[in-house]
PDB file of N, CA and C in Angstrom:
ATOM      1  N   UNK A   1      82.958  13.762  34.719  1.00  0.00           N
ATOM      2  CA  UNK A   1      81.836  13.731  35.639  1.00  0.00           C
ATOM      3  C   UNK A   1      81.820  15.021  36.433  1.00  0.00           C
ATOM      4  N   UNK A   2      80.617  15.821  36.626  1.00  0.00           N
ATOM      5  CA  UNK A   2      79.996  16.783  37.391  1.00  0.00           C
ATOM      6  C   UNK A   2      80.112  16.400  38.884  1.00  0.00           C
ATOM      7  N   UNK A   3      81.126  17.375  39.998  1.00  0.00           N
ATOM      8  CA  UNK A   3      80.897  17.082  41.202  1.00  0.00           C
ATOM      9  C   UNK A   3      80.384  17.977  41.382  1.00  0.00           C
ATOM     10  N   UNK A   4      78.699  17.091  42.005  1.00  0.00           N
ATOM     11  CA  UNK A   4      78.154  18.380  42.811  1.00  0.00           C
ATOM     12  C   UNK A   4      78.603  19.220  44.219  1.00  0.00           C
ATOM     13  N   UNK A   5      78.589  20.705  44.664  1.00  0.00           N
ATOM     14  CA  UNK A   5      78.931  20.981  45.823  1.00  0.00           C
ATOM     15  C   UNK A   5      77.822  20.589  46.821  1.00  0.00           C
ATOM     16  N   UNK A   6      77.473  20.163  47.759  1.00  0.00           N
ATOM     17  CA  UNK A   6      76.957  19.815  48.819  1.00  0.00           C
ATOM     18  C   UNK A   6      76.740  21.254  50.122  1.00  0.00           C
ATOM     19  N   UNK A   7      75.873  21.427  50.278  1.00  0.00           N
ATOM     20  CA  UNK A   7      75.455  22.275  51.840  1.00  0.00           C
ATOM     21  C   UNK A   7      75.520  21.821  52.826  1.00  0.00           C
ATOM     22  N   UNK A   8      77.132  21.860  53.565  1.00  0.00           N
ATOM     23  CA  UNK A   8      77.028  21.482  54.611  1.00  0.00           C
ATOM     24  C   UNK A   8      76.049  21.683  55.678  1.00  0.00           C
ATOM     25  N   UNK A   9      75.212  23.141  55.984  1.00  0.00           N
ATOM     26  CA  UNK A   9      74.692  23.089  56.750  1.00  0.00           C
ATOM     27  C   UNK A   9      72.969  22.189  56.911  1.00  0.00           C
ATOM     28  N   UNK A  10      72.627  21.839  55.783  1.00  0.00           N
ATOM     29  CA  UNK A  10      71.412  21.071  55.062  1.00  0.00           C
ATOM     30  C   UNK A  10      71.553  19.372  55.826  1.00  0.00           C
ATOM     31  N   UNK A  11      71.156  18.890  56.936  1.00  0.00           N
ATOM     32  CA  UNK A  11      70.925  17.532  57.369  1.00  0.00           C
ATOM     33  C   UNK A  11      70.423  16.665  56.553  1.00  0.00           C
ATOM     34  N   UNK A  12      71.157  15.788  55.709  1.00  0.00           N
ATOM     35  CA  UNK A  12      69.626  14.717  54.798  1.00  0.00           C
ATOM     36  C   UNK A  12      69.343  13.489  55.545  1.00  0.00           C
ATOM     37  N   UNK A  13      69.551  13.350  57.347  1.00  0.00           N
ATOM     38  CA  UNK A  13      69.323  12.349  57.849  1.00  0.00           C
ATOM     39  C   UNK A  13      68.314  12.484  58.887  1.00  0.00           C
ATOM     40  N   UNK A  14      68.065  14.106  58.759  1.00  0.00           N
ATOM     41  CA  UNK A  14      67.115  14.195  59.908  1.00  0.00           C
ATOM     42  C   UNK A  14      65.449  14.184  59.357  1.00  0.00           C
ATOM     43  N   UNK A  15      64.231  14.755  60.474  1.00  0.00           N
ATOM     44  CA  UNK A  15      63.404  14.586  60.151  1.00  0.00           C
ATOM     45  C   UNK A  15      62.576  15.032  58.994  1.00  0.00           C
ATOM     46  N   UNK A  16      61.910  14.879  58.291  1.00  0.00           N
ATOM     47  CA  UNK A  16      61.427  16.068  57.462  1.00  0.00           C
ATOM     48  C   UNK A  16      60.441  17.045  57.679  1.00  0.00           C
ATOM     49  N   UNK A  17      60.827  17.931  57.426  1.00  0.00           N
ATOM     50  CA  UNK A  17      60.174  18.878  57.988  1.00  0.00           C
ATOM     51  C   UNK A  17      58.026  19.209  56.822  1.00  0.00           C
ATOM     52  N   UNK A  18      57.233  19.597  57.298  1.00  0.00           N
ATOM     53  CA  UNK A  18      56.440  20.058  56.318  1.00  0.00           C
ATOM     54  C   UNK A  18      55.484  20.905  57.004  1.00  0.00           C
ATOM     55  N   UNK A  19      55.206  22.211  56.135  1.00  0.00           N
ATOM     56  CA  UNK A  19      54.755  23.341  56.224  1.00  0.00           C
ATOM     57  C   UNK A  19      53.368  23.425  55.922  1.00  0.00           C
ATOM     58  N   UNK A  20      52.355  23.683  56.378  1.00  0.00           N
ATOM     59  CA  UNK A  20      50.997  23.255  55.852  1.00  0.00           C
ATOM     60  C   UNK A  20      50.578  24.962  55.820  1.00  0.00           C
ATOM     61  N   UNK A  21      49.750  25.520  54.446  1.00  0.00           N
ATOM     62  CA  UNK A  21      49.670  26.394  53.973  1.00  0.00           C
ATOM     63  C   UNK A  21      48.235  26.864  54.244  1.00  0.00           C
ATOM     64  N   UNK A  22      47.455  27.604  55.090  1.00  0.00           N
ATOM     65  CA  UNK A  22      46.200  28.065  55.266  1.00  0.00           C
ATOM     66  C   UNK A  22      45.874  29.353  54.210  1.00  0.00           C
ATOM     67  N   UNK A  23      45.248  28.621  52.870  1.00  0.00           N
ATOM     68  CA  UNK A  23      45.155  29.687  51.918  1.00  0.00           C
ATOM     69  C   UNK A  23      44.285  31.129  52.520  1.00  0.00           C
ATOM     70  N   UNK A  24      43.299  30.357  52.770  1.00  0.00           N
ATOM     71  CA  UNK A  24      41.836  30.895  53.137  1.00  0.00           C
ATOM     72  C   UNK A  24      42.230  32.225  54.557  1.00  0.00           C
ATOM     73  N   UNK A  25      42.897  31.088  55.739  1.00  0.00           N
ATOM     74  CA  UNK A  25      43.357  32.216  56.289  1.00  0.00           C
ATOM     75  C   UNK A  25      44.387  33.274  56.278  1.00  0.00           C
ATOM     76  N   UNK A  26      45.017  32.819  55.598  1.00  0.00           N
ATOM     77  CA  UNK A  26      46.240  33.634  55.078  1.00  0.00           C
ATOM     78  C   UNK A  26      45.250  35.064  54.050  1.00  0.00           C
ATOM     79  N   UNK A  27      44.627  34.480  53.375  1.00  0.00           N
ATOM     80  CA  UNK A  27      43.812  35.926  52.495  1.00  0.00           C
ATOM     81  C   UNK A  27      43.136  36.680  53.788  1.00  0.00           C
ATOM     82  N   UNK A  28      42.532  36.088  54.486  1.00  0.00           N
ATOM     83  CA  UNK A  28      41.684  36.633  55.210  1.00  0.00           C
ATOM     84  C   UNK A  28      42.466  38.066  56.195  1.00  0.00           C
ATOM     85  N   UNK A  29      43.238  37.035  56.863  1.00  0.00           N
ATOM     86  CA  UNK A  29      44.346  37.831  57.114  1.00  0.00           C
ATOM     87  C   UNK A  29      44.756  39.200  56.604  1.00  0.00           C
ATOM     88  N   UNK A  30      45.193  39.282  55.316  1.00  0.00           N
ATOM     89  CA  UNK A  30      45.916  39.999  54.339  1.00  0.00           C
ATOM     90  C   UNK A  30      44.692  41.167  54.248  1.00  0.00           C
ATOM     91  N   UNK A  31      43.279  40.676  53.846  1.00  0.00           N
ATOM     92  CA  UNK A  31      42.511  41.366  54.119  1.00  0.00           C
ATOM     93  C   UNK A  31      42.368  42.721  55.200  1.00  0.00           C
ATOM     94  N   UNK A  32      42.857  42.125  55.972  1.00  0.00           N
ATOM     95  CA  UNK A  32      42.807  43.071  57.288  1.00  0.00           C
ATOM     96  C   UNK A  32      43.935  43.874  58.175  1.00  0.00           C
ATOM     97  N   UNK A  33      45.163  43.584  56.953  1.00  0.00           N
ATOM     98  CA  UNK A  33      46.527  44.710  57.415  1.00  0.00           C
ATOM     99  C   UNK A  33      45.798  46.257  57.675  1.00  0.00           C
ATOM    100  N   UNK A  34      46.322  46.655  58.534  1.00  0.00           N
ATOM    101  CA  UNK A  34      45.871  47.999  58.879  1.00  0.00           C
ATOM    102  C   UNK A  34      44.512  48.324  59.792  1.00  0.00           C
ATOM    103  N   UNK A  35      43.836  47.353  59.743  1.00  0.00           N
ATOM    104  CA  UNK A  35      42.822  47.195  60.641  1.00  0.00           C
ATOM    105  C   UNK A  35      43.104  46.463  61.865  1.00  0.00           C
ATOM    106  N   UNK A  36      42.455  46.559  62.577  1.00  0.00           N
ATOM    107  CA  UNK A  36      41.708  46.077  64.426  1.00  0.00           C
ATOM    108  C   UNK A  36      41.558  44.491  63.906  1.00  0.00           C
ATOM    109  N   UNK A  37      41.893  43.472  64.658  1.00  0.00           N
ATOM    110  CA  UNK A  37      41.221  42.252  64.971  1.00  0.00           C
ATOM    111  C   UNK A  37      41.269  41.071  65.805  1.00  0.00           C
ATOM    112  N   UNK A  38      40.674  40.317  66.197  1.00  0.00           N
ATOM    113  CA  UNK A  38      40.746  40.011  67.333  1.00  0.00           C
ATOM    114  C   UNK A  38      40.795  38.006  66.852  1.00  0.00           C
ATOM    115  N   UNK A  39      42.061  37.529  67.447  1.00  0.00           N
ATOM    116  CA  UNK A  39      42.674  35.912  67.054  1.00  0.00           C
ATOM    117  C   UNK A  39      42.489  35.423  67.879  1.00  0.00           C
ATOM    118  N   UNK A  40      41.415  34.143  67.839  1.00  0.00           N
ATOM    119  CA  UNK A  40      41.860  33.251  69.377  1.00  0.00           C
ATOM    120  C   UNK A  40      42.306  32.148  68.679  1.00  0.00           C
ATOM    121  N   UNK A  41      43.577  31.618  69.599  1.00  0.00           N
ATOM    122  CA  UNK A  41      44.850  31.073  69.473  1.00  0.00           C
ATOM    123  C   UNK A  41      44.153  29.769  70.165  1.00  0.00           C
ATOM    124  N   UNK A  42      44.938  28.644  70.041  1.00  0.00           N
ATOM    125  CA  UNK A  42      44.826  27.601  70.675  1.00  0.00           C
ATOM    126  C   UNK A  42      45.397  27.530  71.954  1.00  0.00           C
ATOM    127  N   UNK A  43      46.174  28.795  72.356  1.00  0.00           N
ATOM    128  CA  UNK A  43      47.014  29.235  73.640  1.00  0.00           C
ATOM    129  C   UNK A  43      45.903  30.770  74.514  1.00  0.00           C
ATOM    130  N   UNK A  44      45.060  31.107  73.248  1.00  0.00           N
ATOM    131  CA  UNK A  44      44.176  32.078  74.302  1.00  0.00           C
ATOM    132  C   UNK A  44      43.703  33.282  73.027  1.00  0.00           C
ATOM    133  N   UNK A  45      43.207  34.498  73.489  1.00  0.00           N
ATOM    134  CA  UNK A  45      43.070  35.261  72.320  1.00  0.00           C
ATOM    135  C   UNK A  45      44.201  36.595  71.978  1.00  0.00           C
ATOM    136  N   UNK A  46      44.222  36.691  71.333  1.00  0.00           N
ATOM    137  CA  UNK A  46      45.251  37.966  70.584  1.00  0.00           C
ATOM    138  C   UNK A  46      44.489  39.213  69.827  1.00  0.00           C
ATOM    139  N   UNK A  47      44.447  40.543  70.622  1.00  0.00           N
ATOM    140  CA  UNK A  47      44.031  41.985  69.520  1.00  0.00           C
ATOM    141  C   UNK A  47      44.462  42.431  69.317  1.00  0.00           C
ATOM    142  N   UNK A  48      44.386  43.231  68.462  1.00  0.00           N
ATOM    143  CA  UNK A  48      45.274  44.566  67.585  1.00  0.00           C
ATOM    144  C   UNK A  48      45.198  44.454  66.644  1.00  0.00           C
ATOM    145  N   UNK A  49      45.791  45.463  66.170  1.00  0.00           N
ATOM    146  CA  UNK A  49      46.362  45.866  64.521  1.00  0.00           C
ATOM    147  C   UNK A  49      46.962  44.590  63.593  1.00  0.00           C
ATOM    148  N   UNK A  50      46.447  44.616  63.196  1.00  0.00           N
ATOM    149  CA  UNK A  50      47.032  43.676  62.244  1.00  0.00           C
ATOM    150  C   UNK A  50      47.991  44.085  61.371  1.00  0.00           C
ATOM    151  N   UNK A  51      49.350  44.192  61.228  1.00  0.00           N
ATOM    152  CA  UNK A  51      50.557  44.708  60.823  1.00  0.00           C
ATOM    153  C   UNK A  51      50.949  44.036  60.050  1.00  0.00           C
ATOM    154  N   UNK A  52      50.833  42.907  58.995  1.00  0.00           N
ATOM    155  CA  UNK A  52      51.580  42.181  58.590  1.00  0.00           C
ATOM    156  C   UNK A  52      51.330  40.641  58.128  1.00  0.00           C
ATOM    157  N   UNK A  53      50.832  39.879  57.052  1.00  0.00           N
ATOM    158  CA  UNK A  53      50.103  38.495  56.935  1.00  0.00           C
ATOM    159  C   UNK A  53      51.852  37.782  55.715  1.00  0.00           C
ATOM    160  N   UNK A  54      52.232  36.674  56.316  1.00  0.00           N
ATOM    161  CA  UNK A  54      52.792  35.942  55.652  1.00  0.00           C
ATOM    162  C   UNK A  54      52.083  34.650  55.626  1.00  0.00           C
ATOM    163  N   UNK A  55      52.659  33.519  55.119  1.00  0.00           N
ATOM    164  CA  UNK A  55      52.337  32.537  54.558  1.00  0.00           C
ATOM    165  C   UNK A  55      52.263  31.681  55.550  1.00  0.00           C
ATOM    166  N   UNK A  56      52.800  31.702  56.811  1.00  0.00           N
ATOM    167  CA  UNK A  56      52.954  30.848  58.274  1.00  0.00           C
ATOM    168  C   UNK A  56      52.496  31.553  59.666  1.00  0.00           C
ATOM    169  N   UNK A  57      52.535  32.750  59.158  1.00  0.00           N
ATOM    170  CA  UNK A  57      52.282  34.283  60.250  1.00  0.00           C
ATOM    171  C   UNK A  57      51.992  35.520  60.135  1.00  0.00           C
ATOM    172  N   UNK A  58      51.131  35.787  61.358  1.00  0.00           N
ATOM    173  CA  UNK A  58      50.850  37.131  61.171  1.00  0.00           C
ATOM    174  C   UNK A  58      51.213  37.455  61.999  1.00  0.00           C
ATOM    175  N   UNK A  59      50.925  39.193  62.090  1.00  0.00           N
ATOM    176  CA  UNK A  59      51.751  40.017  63.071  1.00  0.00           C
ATOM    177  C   UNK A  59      50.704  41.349  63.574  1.00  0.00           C
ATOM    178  N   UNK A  60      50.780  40.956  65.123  1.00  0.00           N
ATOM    179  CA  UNK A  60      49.269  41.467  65.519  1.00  0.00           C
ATOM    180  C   UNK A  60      50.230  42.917  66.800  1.00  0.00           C
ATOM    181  N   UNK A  61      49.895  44.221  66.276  1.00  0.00           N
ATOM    182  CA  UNK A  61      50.275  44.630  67.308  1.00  0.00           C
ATOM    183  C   UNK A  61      49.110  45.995  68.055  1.00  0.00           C
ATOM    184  N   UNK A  62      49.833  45.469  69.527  1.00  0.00           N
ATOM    185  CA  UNK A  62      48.613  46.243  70.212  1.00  0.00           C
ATOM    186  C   UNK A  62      49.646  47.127  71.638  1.00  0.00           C
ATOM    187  N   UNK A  63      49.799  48.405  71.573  1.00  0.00           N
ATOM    188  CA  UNK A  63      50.155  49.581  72.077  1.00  0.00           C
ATOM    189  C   UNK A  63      51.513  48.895  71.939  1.00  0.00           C
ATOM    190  N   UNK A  64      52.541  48.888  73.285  1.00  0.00           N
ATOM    191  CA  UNK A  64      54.186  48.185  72.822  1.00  0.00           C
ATOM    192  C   UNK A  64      54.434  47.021  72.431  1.00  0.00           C
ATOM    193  N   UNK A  65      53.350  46.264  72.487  1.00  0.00           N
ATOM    194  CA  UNK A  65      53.762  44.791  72.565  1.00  0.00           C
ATOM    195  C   UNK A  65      53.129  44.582  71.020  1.00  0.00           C
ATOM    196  N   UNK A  66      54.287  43.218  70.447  1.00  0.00           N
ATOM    197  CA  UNK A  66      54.207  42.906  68.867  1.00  0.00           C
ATOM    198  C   UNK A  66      54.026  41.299  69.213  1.00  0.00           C
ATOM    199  N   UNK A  67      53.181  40.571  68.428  1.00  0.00           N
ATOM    200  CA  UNK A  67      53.124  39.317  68.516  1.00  0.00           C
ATOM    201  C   UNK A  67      52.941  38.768  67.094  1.00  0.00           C
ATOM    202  N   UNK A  68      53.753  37.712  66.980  1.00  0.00           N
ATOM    203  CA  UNK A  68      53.573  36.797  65.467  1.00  0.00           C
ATOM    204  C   UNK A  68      53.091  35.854  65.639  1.00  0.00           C
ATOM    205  N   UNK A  69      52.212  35.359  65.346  1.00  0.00           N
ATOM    206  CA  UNK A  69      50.735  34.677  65.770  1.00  0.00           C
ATOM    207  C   UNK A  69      51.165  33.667  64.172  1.00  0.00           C
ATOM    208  N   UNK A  70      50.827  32.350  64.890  1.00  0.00           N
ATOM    209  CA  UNK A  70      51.471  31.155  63.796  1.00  0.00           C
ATOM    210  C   UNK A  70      49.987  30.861  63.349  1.00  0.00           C
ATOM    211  N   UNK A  71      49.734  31.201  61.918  1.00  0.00           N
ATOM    212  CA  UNK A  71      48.590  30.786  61.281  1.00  0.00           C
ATOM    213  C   UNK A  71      48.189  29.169  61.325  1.00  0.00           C
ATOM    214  N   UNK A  72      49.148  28.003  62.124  1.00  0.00           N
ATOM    215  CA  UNK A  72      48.267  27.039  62.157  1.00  0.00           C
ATOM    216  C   UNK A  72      47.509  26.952  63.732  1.00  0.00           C
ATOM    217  N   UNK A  73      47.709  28.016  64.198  1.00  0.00           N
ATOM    218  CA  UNK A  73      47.449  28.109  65.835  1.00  0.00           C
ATOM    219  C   UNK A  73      46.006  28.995  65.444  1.00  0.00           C
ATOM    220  N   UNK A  74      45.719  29.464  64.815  1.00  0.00           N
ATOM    221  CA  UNK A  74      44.375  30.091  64.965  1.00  0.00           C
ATOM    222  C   UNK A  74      43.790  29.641  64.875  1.00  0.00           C
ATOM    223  N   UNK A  75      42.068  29.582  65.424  1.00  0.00           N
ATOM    224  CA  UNK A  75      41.243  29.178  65.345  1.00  0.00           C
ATOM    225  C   UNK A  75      39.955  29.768  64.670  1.00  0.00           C
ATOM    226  N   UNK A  76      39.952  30.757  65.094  1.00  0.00           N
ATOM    227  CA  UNK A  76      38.927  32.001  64.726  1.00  0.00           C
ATOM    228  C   UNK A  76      39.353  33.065  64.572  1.00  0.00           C
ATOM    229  N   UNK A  77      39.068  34.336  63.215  1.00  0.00           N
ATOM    230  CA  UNK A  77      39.919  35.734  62.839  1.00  0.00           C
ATOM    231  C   UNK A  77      38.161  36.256  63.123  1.00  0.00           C
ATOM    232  N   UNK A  78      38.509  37.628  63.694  1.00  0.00           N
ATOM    233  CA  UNK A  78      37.111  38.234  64.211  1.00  0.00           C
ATOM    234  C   UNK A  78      37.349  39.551  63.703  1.00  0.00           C
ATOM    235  N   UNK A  79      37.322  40.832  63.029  1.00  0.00           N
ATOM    236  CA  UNK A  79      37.800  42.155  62.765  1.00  0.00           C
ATOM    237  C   UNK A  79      36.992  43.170  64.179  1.00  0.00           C
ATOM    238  N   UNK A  80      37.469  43.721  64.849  1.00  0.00           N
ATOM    239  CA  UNK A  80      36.828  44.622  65.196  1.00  0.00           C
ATOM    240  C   UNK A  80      36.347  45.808  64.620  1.00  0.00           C
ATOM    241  N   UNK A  81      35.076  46.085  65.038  1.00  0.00           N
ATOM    242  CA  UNK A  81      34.604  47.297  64.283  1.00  0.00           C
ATOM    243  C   UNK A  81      35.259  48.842  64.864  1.00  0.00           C
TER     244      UNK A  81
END
């Protein structure tokens, strides 16, 4: 018999976790690396550069400050001209 090794650090008693995938905004997003745009958040709005689109987040930066903006928190993607 095959003993499997086990991951201790892996909980199989806790909650489960699930990731919900915004195709649409996630392209949209991706669309607009390198450009200006303007996110309102369910916490307020976010501008800048758009630096960066993953699958859960983007990454909006504007003069020092960097923010990763959680793609299920957006509401509206606006590009500035």
């Amino acid at each position: 018999m095959y003993n499997y090794r086990t991951n201790p650090q892996i909980t199989h008693n806790g909650p489960m976790q699930v990731i919900v995938i915004e195709p649409f905004v996630y392209e949209a997003l991706r669309s607009l690396i390198g450009k200006r745009a303007v996110l309102d958040t369910t916490r307020g709005s976010v501008s800048g550069m758009v630096v960066d689109a993953k699958l859960d987040h983007v990454v909006i930066q504007e003069h020092d400050s960097t923010f990763f903006v959680r793609l299920s928190e957006i509401v509206w993607i606006m590009p500035e001209s």
